[in-house]
Protein backbone atom coordinates (compact mmCIF):
# COMPACT_ATOMS: atom_id res chain seq x y z
CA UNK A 1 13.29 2.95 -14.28
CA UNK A 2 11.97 -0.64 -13.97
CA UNK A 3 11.02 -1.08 -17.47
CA UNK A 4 14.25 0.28 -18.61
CA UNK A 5 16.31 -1.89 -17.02
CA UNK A 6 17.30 -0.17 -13.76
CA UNK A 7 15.78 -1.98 -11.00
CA UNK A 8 17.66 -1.43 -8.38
CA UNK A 9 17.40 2.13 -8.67
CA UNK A 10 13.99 1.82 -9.18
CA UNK A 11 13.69 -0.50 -5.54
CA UNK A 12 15.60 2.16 -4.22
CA UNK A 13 12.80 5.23 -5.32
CA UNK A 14 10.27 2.98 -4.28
CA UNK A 15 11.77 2.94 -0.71
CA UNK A 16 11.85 6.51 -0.71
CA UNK A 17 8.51 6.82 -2.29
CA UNK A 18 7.12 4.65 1.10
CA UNK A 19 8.77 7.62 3.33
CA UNK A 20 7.38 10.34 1.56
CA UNK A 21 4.04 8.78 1.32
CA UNK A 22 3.46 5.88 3.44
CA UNK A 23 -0.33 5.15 1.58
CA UNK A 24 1.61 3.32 -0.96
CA UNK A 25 2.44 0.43 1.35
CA UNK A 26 -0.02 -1.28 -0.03
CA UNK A 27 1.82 -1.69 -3.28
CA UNK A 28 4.83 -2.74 -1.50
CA UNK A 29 4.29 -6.38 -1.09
CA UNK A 30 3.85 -6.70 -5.05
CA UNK A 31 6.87 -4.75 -5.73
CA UNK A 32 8.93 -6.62 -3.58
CA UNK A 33 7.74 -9.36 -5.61
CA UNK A 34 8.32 -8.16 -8.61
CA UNK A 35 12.03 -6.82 -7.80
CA UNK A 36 12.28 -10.32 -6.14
CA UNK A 37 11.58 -12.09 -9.48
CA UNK A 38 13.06 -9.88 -12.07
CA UNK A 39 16.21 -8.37 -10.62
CA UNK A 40 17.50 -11.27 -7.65
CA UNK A 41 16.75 -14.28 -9.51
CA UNK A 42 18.31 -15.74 -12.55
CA UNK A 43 16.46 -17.14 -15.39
CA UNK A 44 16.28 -20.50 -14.03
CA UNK A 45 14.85 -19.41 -10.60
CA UNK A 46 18.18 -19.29 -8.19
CA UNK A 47 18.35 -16.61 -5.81
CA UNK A 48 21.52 -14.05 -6.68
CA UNK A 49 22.70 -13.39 -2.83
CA UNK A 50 25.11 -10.34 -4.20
CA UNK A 51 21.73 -8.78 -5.90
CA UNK A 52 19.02 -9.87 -3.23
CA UNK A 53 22.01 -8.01 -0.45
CA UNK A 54 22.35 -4.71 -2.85
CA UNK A 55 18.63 -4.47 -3.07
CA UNK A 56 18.11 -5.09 0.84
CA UNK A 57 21.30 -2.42 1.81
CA UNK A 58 19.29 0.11 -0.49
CA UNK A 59 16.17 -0.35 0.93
CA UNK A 60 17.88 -0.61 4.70
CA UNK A 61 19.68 2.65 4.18
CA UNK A 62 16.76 4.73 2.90
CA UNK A 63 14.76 3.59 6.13
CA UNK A 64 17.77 4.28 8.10
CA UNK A 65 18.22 7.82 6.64
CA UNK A 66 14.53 8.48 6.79
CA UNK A 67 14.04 6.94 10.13
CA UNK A 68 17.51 7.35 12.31
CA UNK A 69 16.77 10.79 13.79
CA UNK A 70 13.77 9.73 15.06
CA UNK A 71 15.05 6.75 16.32
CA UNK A 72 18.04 8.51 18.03
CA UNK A 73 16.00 10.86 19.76
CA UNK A 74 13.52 8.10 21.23
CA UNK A 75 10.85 9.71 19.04
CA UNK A 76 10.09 6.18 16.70
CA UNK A 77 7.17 5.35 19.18
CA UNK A 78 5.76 8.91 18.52
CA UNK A 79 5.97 8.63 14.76
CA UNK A 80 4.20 5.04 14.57
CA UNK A 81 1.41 6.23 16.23
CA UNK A 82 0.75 9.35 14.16
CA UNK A 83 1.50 7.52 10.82
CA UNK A 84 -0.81 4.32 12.39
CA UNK A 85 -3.71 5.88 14.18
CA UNK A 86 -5.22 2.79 14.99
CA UNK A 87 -5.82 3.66 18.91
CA UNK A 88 -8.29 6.35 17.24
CA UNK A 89 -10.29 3.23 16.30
CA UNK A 90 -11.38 1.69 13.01
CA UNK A 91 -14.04 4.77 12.29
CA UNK A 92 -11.18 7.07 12.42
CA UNK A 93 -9.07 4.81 9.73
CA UNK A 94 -8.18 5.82 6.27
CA UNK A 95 -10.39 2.88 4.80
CA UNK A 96 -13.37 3.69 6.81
CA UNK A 97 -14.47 6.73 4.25
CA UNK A 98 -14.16 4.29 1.21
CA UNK A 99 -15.97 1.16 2.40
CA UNK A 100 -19.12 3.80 4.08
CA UNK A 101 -18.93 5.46 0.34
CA UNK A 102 -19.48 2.03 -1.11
CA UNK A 103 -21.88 0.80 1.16
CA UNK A 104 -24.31 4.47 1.19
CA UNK A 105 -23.79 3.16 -3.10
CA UNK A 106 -24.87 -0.11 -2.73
CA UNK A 107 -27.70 1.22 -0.43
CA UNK A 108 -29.05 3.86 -3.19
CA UNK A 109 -29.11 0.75 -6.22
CA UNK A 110 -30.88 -1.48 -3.90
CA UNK A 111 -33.37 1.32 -3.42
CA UNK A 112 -33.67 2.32 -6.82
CA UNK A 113 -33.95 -1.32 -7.42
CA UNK A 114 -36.89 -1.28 -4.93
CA UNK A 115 -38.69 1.33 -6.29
CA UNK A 116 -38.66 0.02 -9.91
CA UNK A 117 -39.76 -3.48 -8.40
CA UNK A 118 -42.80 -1.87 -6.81
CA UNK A 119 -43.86 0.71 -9.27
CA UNK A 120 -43.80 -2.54 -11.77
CA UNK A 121 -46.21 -4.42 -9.48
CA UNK A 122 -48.43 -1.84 -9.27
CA UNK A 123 -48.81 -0.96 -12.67
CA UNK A 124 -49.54 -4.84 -13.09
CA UNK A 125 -52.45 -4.64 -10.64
C-alpha cells in the first residue's frame, strides 16, 4: 500500500499489524520515520499538521480499539506484563535464544579455528 501511494492506509495496517503481533515493534520506529518523511511532510521539508493529525487519529484509534476493553476493565496492567515478561528476567526474554545461538556459533569457529591452528603446528614439528 506504501509503494502505491496509500500511506495512510498503509500506517493504519501497520498499527494493526503491532496488535496482532507485537514482535514487529522493532520495525516501528523506522516506519514512523518513513510515514513521517513521505506522507506528513512536503517536498521542501514542512510538517503538514492536517496529515501528521490523520496519521496520529489512525494510529490512536487502532490502539484504542485494540486496547479499550482491557483498559475499561482494569486489565491493561495484566496485559503489559504478559506481552513484556521482563520480571521473568533477561534469560527468559525473546532475544536471549538468538544471542546464546550466536555465541554457542562463534564458540564452534573459534574451536575449529583452534584445532586447525594446532594440527598445523604439529605437522610443522
Amino acid at each position: 500500500m506504501a509503494r502505491n501511494g496509500n500511506k495512510l492506509a498503509s500506517g493504519f495496517l501497520f498499527a494493526v499489524l503491532l496488535n496482532f503481533k507485537h514482535i514487529y515493534m522493532y520495525l516501528a520506529p523506522a516506519y514512523f520515520i518513513y510515514l513521517l518523511r513521505s506522507f506528513c511532510l512536503s517536498p521542501s521539508g514542512a510538517l503538514l499538521p492536517s496529515r501528521f493529525l490523520s496519521l496520529a487519529n489512525a494510529v490512536i484509534l487502532v490502539f484504542l480499539v485494540s486496547l479499550g476493553p482491557f483498559l475499561l476493565m482494569g486489565q491493561l496492567p495484566q496485559l503489559l506484563s504478559r506481552l513484556f515478561p521482563f520480571t521473568r528476567g533477561l534469560n527468559h526474554a525473546y532475544w536471549a535464544p538468538n544471542v546464546w545461538a550466536l555465541v554457542t556459533a562463534a564458540d564452534r569457529v573459534l574451536l575449529k579455528g583452534k584445532c586447525r591452528i594446532q594440527s598445523e603446528r604439529e605437522e610443522e614439528d
